[in-house]
C-alpha atoms as a PDB file:
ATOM      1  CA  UNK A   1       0.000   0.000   0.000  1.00  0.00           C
ATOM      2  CA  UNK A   2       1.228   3.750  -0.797  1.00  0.00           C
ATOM      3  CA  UNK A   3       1.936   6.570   0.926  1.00  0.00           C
ATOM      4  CA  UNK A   4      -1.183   8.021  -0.592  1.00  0.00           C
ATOM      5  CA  UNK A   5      -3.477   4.956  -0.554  1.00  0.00           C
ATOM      6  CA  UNK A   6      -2.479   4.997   4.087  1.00  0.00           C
ATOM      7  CA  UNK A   7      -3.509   8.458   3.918  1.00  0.00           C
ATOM      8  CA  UNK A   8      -6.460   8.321   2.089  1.00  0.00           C
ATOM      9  CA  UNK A   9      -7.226   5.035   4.221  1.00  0.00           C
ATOM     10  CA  UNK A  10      -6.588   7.113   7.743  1.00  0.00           C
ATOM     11  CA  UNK A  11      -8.971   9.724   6.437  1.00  0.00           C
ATOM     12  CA  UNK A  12     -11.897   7.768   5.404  1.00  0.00           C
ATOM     13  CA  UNK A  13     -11.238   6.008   8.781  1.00  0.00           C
ATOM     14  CA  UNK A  14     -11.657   9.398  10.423  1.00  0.00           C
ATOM     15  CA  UNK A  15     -14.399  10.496   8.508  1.00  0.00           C
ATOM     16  CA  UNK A  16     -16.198   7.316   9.291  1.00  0.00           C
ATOM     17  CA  UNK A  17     -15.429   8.120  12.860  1.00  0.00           C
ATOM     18  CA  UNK A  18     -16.916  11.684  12.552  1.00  0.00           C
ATOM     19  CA  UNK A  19     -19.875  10.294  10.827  1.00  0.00           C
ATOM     20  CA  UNK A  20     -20.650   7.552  13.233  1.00  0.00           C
ATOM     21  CA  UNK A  21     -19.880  10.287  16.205  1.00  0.00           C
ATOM     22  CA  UNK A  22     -22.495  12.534  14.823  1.00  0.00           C
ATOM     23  CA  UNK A  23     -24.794  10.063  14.327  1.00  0.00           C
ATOM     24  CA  UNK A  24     -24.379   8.693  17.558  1.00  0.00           C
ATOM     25  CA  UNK A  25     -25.291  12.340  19.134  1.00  0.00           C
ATOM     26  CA  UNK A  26     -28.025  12.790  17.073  1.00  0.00           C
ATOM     27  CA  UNK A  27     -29.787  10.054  18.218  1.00  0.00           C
ATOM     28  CA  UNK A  28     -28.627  11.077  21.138  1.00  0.00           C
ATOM     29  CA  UNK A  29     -30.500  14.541  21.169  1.00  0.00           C
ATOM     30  CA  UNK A  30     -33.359  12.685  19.635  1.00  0.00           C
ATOM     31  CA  UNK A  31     -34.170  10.844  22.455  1.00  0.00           C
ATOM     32  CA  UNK A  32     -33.289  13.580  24.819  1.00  0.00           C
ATOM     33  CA  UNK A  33     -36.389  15.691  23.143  1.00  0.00           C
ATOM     34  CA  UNK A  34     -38.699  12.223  22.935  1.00  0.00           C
ATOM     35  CA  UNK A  35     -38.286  11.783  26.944  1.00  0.00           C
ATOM     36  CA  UNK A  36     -38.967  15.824  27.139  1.00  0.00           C
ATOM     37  CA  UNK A  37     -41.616  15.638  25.428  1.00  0.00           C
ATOM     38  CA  UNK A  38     -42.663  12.669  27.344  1.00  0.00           C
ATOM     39  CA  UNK A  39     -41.977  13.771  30.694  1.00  0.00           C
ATOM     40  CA  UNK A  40     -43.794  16.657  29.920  1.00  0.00           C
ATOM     41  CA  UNK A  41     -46.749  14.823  29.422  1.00  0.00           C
ATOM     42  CA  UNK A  42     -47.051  12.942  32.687  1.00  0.00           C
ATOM     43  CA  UNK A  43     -46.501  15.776  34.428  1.00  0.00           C
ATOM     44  CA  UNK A  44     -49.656  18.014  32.670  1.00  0.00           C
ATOM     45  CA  UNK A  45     -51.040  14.079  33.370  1.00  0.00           C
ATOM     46  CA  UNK A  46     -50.345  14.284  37.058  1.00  0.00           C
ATOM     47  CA  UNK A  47     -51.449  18.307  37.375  1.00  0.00           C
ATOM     48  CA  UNK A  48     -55.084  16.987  35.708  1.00  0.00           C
ATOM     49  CA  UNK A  49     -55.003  14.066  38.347  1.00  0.00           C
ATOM     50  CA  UNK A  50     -54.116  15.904  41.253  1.00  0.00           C
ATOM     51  CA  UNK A  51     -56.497  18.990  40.494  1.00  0.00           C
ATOM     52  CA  UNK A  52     -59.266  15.857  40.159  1.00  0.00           C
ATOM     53  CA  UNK A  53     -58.236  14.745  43.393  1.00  0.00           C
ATOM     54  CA  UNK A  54     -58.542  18.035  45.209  1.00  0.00           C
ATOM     55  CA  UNK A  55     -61.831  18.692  43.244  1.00  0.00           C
ATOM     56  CA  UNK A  56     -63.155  15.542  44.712  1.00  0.00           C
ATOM     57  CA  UNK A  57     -61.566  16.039  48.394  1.00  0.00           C
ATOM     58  CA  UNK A  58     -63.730  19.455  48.060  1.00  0.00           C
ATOM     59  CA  UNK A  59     -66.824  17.999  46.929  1.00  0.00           C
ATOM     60  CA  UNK A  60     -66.468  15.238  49.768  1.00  0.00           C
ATOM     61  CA  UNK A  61     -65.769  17.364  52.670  1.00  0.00           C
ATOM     62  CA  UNK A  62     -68.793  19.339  51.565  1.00  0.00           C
ATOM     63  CA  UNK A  63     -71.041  16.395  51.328  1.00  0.00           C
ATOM     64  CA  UNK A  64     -69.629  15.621  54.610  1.00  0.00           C
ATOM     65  CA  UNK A  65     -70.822  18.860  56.309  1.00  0.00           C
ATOM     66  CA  UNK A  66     -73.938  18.609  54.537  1.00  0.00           C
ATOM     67  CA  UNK A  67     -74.502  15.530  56.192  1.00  0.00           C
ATOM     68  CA  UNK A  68     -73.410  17.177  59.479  1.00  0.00           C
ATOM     69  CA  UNK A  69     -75.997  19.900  59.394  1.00  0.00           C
ATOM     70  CA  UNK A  70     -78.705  17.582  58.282  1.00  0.00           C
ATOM     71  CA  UNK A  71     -78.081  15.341  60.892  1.00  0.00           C
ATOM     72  CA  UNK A  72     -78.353  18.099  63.344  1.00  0.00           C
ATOM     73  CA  UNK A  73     -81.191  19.833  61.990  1.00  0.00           C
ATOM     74  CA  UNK A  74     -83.401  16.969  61.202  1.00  0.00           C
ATOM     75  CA  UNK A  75     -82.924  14.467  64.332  1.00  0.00           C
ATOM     76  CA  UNK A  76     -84.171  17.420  66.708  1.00  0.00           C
ATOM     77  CA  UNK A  77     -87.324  17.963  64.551  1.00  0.00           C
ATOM     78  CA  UNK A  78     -87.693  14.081  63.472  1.00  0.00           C
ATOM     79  CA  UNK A  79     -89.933  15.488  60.343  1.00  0.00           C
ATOM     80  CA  UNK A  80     -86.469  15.395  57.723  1.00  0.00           C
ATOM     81  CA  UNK A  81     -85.929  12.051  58.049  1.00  0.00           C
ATOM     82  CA  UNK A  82     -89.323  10.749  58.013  1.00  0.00           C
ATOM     83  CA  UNK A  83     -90.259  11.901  54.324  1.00  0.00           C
ATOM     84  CA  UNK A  84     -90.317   8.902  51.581  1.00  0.00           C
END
């Protein structure tokens, strides 16, 4: 092999190198952004299901105290609890 045939050898060695580097980081920074985009998702996913959660913590503690001031209100009279 020639002087000229190494070289050329060594640099299409290095280019493959610099290809397969470059390939390797793009894939890289492609699934960097597909987990982003990802994790992104489960968290708007966990802000819906903890804003549901609270919504229905709210709605149950209100229903509780309902229950509390019927219970209180009615028993006394006996005529609230009494009606079909």
């Amino acid at each position: 092999m020639t002087r000229a045939e190494q070289t050329q050898a060594r640099e299409q060695a290095e280019l493959v190198e610099l290809r397969l580097e470059e390939s390797r980081r793009a894939t890289s920074e492609r699934a960097t952004a597909k987990a982003k985009v990802e994790l992104d998702d489960v968290r708007e996913r966990r802000a819906a299901a903890l804003a549901d959660l609270r919504e229905a913590r709210t709605e149950a503690e209100s229903l509780e105290k309902a229950r509390a001031l019927r219970g209180r209100g009615g028993r006394g009279r006996g005529s609230h609890w009494r009606r079909s």
